[in-house]
Protein backbone atom coordinates (compact mmCIF):
# COMPACT_ATOMS: atom_id res chain seq x y z
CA UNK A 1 88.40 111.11 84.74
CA UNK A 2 89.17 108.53 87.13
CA UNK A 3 92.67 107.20 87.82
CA UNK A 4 94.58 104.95 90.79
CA UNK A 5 98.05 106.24 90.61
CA UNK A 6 101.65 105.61 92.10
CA UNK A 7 103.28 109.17 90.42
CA UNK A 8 102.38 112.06 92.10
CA UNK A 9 99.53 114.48 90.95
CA UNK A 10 100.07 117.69 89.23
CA UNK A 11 97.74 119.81 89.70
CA UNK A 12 98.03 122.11 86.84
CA UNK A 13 97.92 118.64 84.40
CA UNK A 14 94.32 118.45 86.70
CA UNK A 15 93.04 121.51 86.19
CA UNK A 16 93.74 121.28 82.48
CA UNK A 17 91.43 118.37 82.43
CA UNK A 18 88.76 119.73 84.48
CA UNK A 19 88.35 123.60 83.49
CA UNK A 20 85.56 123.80 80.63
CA UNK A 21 84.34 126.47 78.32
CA UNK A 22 80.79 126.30 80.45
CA UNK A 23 82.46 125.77 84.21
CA UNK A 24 82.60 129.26 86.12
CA UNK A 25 83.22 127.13 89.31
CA UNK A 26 86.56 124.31 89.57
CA UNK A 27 86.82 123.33 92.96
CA UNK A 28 90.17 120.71 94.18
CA UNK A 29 90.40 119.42 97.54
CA UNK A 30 93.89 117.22 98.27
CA UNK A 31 94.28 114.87 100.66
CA UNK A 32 97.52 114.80 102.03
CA UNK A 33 99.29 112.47 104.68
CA UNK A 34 99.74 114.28 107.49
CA UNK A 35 101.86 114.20 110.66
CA UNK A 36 100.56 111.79 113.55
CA UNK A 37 101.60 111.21 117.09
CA UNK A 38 100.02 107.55 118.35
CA UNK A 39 101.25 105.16 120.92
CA UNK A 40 102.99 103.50 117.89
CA UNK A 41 105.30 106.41 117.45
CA UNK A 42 105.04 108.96 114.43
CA UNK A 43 103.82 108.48 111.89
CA UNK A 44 106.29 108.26 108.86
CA UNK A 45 104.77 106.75 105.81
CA UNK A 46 100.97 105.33 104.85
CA UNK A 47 101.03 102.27 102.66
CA UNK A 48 97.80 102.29 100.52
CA UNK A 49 97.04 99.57 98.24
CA UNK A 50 94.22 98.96 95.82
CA UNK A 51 92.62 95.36 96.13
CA UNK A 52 89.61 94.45 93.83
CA UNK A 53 88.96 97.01 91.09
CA UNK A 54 89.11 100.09 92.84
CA UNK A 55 88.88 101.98 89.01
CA UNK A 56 85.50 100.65 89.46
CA UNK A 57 84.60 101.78 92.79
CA UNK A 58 86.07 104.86 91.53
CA UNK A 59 83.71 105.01 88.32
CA UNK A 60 80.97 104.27 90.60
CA UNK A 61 81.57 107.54 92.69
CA UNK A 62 82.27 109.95 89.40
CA UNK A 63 78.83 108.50 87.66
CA UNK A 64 76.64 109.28 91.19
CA UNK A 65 78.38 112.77 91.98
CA UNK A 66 77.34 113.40 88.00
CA UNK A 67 73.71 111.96 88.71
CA UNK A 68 73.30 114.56 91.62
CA UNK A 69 74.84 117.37 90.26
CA UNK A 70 75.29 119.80 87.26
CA UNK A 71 78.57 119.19 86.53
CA UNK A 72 81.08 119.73 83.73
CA UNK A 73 83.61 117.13 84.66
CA UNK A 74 84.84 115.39 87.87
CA UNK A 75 88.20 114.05 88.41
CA UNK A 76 88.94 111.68 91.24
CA UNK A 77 92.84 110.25 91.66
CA UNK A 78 93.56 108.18 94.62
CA UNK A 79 97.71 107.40 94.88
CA UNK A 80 98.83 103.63 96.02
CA UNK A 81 101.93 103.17 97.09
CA UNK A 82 104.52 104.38 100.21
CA UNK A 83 103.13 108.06 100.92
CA UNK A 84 105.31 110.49 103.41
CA UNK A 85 104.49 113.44 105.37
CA UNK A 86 102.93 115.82 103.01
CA UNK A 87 102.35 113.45 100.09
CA UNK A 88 98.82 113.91 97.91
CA UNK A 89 96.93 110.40 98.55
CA UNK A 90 93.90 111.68 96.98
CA UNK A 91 92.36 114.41 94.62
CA UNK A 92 88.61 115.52 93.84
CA UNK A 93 87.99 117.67 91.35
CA UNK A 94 84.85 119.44 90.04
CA UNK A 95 83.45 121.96 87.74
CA UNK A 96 80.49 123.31 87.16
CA UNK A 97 78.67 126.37 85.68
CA UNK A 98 77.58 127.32 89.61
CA UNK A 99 79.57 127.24 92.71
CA UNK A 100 77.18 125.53 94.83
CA UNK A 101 76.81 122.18 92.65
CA UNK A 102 80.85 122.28 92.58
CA UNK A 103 81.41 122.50 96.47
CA UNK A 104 78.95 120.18 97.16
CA UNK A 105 79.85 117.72 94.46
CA UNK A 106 83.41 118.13 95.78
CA UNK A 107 82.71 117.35 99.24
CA UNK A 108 80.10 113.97 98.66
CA UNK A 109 83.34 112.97 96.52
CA UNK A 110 85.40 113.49 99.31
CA UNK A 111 83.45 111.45 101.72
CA UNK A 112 82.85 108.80 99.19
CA UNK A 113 86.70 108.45 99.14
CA UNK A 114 87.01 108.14 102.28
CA UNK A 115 85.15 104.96 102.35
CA UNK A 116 85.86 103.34 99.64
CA UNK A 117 86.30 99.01 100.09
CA UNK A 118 88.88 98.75 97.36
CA UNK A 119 91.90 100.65 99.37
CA UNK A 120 93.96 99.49 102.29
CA UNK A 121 96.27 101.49 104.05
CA UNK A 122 98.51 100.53 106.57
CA UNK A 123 100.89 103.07 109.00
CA UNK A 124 104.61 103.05 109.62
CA UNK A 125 106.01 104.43 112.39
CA UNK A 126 109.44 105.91 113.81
């Protein structure tokens, strides 16, 4: 499942989707907006925004990390809108019937997240 979201994520909704009859292994990783000090000030909310079709980009990610690995399912959420201090801005999920394809499914989707083109963010500060 893919998804670009402005609700928040609940992770028990997530794990529903995820756990299989065949996974032994569900592995979540959350981003979350954390606190930053910068010449700017501190930080106090992260706009993100999605421009072009970032359920794409997003499809494009799931489809490789299932290419490379043997997974059951893969969830990746990304949140747009005004995040705070503590907020989720992104969730990847897999399972798998081994550990190792899960954590390292898990992580790839994680750095693939990190770059994707379709999301801007932009930092307020107090």
């Amino acid at each position: 499942m893919i998804k670009i979201c402005r609700e928040q994520i609940d992770p028990t909704a997530v794990y529903n989707l995820i756990a299989k009859d065949r996974a032994g292994s569900v592995v979540f990783h959350y981003a979350v907006v954390k606190r930053q000090n910068s010449n700017e000030g501190v930080t106090t909310c992260i706009e993100y925004d999605a421009v072009g079709d970032a359920e794409a980009e997003l499809e494009t990610i799931a489809a490789g990390l299932r290419e490379a690995w043997d997974l059951e399912d893969v969830v990746l959420m990304r949140r747009i809108g005004c995040l705070g201090i503590g907020d989720i801005i992104s969730l990847v999920a897999a399972s798998s019937p081994n550990s190792e394809d899960a954590f390292a499914s898990c992580r790839q989707g994680i750095a693939r997240l990190k770059k994707m083109n379709t999301i801007q963010k932009k930092e307020s500060y107090a």
